[in-house]
C-alpha atoms as a PDB file:
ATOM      1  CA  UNK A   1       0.000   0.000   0.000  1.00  0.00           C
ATOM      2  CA  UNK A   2       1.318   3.873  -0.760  1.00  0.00           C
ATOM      3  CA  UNK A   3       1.984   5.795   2.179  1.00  0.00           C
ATOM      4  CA  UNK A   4       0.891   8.685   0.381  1.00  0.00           C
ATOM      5  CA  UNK A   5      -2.465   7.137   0.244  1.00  0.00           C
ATOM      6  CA  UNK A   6      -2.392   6.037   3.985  1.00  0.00           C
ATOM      7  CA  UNK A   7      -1.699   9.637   4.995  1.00  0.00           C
ATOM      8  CA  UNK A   8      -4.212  11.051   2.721  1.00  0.00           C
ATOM      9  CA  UNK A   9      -7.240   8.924   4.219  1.00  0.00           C
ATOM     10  CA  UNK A  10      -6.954  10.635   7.594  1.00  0.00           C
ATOM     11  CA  UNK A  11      -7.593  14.445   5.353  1.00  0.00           C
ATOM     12  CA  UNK A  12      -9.637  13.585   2.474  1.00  0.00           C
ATOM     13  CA  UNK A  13     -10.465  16.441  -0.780  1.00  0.00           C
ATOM     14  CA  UNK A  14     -12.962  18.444   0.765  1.00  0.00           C
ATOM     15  CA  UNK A  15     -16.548  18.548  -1.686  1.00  0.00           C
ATOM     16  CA  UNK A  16     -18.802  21.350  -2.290  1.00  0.00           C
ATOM     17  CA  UNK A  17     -22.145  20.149  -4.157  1.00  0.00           C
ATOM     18  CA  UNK A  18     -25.217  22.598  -4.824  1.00  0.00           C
ATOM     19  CA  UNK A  19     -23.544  25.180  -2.380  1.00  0.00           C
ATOM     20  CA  UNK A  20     -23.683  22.514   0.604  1.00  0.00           C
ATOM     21  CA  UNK A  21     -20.038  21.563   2.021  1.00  0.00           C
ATOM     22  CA  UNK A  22     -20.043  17.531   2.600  1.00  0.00           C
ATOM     23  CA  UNK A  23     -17.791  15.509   4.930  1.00  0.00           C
ATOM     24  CA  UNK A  24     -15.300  13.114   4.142  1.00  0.00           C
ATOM     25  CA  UNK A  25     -17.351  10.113   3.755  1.00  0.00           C
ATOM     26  CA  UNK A  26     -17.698   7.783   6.737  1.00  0.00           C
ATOM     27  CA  UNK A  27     -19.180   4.322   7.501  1.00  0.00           C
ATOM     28  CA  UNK A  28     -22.290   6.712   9.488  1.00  0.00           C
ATOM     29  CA  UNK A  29     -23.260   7.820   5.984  1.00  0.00           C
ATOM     30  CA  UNK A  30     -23.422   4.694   4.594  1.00  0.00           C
ATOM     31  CA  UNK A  31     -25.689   2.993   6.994  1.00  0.00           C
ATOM     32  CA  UNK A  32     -28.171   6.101   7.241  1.00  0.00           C
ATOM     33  CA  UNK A  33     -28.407   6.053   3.332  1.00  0.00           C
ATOM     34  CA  UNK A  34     -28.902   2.477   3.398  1.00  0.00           C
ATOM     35  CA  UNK A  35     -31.462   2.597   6.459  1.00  0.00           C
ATOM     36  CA  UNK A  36     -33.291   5.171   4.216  1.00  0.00           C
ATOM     37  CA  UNK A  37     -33.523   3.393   1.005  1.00  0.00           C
ATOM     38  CA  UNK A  38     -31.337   5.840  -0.863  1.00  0.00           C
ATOM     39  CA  UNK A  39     -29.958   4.699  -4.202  1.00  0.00           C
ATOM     40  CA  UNK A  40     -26.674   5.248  -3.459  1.00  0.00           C
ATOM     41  CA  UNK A  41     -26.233   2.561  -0.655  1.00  0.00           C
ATOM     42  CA  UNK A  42     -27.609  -0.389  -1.904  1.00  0.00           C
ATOM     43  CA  UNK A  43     -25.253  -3.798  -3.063  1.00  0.00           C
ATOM     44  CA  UNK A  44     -26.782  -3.739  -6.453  1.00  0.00           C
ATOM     45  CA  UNK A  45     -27.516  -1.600  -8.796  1.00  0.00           C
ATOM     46  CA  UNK A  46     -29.955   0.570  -8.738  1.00  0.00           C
ATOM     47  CA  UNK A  47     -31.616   3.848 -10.216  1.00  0.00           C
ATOM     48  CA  UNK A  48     -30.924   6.713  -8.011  1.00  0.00           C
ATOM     49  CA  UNK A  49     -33.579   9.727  -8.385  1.00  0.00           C
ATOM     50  CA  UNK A  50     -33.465  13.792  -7.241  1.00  0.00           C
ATOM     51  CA  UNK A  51     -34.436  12.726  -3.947  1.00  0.00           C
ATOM     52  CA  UNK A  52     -32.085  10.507  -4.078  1.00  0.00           C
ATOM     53  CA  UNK A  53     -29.332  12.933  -4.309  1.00  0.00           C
ATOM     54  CA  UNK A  54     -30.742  15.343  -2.121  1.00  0.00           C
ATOM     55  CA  UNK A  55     -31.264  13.291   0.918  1.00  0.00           C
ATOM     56  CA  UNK A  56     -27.344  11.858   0.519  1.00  0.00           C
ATOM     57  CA  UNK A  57     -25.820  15.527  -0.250  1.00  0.00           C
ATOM     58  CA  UNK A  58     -27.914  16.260   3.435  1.00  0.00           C
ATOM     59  CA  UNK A  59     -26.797  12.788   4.878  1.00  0.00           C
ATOM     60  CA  UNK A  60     -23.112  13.480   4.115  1.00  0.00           C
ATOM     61  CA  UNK A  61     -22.876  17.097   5.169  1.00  0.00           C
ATOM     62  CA  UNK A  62     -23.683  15.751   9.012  1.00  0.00           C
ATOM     63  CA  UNK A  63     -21.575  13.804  11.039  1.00  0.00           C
ATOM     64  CA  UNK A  64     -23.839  10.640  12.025  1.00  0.00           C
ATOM     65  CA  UNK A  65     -25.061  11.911  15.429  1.00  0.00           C
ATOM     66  CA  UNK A  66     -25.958  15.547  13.898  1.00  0.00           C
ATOM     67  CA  UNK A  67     -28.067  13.627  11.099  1.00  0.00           C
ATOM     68  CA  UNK A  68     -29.815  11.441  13.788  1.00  0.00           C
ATOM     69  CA  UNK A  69     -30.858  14.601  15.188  1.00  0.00           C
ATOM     70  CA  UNK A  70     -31.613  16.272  12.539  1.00  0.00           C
ATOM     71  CA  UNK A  71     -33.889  13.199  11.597  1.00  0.00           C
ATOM     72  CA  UNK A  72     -35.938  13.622  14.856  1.00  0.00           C
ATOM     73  CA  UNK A  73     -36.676  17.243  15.323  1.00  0.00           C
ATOM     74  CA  UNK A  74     -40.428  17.458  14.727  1.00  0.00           C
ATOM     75  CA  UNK A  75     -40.052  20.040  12.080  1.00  0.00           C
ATOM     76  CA  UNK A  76     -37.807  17.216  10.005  1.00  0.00           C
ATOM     77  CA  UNK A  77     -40.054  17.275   6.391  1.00  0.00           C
ATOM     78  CA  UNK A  78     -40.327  21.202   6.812  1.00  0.00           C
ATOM     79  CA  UNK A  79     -36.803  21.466   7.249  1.00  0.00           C
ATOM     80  CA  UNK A  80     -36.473  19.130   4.543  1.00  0.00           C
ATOM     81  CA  UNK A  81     -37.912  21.192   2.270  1.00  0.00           C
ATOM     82  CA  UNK A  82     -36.395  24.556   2.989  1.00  0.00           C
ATOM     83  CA  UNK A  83     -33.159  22.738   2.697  1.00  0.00           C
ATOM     84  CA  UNK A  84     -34.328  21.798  -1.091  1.00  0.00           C
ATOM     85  CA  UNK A  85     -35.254  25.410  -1.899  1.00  0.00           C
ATOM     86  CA  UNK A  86     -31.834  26.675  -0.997  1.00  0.00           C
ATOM     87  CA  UNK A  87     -30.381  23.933  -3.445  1.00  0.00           C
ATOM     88  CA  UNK A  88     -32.874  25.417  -6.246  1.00  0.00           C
ATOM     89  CA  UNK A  89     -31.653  28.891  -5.677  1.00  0.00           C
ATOM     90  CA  UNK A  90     -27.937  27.498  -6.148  1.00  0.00           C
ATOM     91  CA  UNK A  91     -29.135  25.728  -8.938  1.00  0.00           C
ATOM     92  CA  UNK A  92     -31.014  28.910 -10.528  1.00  0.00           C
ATOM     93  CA  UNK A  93     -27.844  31.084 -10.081  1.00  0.00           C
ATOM     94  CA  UNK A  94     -25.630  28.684 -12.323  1.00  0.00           C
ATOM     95  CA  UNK A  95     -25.757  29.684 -15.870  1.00  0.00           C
ATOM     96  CA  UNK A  96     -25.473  26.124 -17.586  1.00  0.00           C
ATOM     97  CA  UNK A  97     -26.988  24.298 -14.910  1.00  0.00           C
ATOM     98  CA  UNK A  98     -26.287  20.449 -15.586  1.00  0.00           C
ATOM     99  CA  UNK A  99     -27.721  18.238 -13.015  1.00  0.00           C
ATOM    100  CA  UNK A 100     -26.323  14.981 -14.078  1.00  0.00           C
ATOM    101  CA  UNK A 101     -22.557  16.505 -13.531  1.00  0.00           C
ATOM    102  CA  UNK A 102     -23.463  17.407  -9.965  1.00  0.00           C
ATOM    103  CA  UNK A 103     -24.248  13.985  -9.650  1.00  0.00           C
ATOM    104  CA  UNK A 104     -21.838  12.297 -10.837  1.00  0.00           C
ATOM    105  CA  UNK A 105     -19.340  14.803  -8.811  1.00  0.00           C
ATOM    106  CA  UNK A 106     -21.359  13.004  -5.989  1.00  0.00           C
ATOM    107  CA  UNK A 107     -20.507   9.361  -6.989  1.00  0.00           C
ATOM    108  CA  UNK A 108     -16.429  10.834  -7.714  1.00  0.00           C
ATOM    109  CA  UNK A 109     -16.991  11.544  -3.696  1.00  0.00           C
ATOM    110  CA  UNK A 110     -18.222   8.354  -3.437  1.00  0.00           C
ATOM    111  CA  UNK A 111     -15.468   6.246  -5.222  1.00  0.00           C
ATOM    112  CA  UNK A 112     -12.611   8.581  -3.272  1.00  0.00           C
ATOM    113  CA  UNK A 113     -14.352   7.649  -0.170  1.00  0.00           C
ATOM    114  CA  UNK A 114     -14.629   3.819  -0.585  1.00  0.00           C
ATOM    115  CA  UNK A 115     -11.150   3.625  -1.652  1.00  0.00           C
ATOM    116  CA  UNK A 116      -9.732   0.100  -0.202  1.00  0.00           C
ATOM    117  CA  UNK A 117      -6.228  -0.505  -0.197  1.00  0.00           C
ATOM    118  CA  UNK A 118      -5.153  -3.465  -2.515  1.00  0.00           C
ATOM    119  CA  UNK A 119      -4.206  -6.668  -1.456  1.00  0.00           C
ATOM    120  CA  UNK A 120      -3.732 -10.454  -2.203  1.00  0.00           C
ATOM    121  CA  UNK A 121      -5.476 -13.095  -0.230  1.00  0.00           C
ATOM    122  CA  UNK A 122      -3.451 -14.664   2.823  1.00  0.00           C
ATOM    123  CA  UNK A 123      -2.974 -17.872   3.622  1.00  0.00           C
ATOM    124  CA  UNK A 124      -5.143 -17.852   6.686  1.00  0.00           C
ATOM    125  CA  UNK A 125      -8.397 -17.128   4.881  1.00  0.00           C
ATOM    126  CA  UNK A 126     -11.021 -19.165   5.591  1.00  0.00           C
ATOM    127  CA  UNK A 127     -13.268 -21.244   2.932  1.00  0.00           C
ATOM    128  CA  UNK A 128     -15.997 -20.436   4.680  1.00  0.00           C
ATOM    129  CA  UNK A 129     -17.415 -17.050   4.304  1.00  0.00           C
ATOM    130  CA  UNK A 130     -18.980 -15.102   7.212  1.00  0.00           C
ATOM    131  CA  UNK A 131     -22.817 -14.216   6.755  1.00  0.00           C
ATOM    132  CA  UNK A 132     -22.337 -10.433   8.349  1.00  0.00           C
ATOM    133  CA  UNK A 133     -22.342  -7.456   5.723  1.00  0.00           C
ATOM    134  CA  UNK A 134     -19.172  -6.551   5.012  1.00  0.00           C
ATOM    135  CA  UNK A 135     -20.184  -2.948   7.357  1.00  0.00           C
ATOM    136  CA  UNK A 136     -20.953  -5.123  10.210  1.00  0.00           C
ATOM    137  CA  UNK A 137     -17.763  -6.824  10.009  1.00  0.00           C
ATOM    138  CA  UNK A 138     -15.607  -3.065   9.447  1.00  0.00           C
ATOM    139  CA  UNK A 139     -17.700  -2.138  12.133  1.00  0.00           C
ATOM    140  CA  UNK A 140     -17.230  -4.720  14.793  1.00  0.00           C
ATOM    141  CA  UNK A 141     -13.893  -5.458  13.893  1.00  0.00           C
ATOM    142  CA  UNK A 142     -13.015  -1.198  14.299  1.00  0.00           C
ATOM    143  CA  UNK A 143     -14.888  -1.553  18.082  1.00  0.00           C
ATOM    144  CA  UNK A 144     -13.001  -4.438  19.520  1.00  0.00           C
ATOM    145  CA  UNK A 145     -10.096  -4.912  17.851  1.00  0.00           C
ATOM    146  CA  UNK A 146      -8.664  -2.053  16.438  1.00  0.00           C
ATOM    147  CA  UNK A 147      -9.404   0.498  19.549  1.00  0.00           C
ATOM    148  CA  UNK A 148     -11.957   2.972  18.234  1.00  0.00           C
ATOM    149  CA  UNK A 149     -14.845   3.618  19.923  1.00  0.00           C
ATOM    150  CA  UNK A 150     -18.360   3.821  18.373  1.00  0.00           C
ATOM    151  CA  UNK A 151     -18.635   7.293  17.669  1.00  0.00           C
ATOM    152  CA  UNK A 152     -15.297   7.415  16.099  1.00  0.00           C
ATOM    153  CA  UNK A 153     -15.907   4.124  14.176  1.00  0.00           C
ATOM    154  CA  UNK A 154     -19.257   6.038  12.658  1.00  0.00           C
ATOM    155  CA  UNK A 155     -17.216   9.305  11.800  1.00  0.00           C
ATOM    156  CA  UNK A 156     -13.780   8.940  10.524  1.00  0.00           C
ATOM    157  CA  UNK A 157     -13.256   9.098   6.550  1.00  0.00           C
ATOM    158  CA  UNK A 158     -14.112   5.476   5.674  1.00  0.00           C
ATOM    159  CA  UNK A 159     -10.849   4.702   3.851  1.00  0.00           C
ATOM    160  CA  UNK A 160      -9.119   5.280   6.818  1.00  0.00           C
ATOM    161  CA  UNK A 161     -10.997   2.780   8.575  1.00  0.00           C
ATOM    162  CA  UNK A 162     -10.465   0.375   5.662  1.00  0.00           C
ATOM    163  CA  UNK A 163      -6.483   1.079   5.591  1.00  0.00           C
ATOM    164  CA  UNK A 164      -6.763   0.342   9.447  1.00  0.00           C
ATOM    165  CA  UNK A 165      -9.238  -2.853   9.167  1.00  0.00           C
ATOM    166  CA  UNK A 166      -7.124  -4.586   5.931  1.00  0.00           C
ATOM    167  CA  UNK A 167      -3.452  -3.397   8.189  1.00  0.00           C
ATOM    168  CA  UNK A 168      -4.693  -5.379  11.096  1.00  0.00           C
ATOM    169  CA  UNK A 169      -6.245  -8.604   8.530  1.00  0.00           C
ATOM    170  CA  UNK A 170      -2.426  -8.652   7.629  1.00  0.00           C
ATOM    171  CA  UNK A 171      -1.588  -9.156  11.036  1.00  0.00           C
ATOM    172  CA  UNK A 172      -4.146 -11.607  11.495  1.00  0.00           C
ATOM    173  CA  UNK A 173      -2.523 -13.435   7.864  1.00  0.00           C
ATOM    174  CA  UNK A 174      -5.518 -12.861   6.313  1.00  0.00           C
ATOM    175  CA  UNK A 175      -4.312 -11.088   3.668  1.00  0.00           C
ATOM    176  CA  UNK A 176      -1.261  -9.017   2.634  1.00  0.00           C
ATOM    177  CA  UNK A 177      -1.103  -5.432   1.278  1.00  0.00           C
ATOM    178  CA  UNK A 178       0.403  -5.057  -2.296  1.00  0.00           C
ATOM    179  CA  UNK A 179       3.872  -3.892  -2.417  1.00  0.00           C
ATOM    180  CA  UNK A 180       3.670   0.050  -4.380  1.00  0.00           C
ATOM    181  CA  UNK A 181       5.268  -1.471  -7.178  1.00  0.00           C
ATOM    182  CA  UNK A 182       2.652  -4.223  -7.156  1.00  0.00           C
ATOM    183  CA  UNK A 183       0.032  -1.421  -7.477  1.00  0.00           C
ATOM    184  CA  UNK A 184       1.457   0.343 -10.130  1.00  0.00           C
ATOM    185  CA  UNK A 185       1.610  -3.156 -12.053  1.00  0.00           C
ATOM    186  CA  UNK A 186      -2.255  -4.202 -11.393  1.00  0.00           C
ATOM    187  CA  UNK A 187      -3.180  -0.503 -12.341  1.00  0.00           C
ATOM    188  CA  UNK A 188      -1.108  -0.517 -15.804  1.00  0.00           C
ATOM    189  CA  UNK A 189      -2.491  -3.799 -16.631  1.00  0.00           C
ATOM    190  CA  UNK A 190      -6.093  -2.916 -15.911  1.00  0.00           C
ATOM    191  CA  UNK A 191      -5.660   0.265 -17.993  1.00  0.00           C
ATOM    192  CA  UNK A 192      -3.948  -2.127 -21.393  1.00  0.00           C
ATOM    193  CA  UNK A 193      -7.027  -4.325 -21.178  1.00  0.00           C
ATOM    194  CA  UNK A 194      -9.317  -1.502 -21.207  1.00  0.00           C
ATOM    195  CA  UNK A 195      -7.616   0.383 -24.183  1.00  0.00           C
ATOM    196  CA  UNK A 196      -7.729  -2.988 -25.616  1.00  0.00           C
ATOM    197  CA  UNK A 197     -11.580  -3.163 -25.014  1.00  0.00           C
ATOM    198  CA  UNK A 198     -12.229   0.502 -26.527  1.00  0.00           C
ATOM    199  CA  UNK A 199      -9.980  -1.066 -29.191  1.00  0.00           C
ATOM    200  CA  UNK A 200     -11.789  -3.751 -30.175  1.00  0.00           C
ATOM    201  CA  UNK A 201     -15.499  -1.977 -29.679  1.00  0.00           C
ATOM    202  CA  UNK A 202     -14.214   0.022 -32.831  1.00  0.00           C
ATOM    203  CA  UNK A 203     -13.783  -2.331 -34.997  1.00  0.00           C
END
């Protein structure tokens, strides 16, 4: 694994989408989009809408506790609402306005924030495959092994707790962290066989 990655997951880029600031992405986020049935969260596929959008840009501007909060004042759907508005004016203000390229500045936040470290399988791994979601596991696994507490587990930038979880699965022989050079070699290759792919659609 690069150090220069490692050292970037505890700062992440910082995002500004329709005027609202978001954090770095945490393992918080993911669970309340996936406890609210927004698109982005799910394991499959799936179409993801306005409200979509809106609800994760307001999921991922909170830390976890400030969203739970947010999601019980009594004046929630009001709140809601006003917070839509303000998006519209931002939106109104932009001469060009292109919806779909705020959204898919969303899902670049996404992919920076799910980064995982790359890494061959160890000789320890097990055949049989445990039936937690893999956010259960981080989860757990961040609580009582690696020294975080639940708050902080919720709140730090999810690839550092992925750098953290995969560091200690080394130590455990579970797996074992490329090499930088063994990066750069899985990258280049990837890259060939998808020139080769655009390649061959041409013909």
């Amino acid at each position: 694994m690069k150090f220069e990655d490692y050292v970037k997951s505890f700062l992440p880029d910082t995002h500004v989408i329709l005027g609202i600031k978001l954090k770095h992405l945490s393992l918080g986020h993911y669970l309340l989009m996936r406890r609210l049935d927004v698109g982005y969260a799910t394991d499959t596929e799936a179409k993801v809408g306005f409200s979509d959008f809106v609800l994760a840009l307001l999921i991922c501007s909170m830390t976890y506790e400030e969203f739970i909060a947010y999601l019980e004042r009594p004046d929630f759907i009001k709140r809601l609402k006003k917070e839509s508005r303000n998006m519209c004016k931002v939106i109104k203000k932009e001469d060009g306005f292109n919806l779909f390229d705020k959204m898919k500045n969303f899902e670049i936040y996404l992919k920076e924030g799910t980064k995982m470290p790359l890494y061959w399988e160890g000789d320890n791994t097990s055949d049989k495959k445990s039936g937690a979601h893999w956010s259960q596991t981080l989860f757990t696994t961040a609580v009582s092994e690696l020294g975080y507490t639940r708050t902080q587990a919720l709140n730090v930038p999810l690839v550092q707790l992925f750098n953290d979880f995969y560091k200690f699965a080394e130590s455990s022989g579970a797996v074992s962290l490329m090499q930088p050079d063994e990066e750069d070699q899985i990258k280049e290759t990837i890259e060939t066989a998808k020139k080769e792919s655009q390649t061959a659609c041409k013909i």
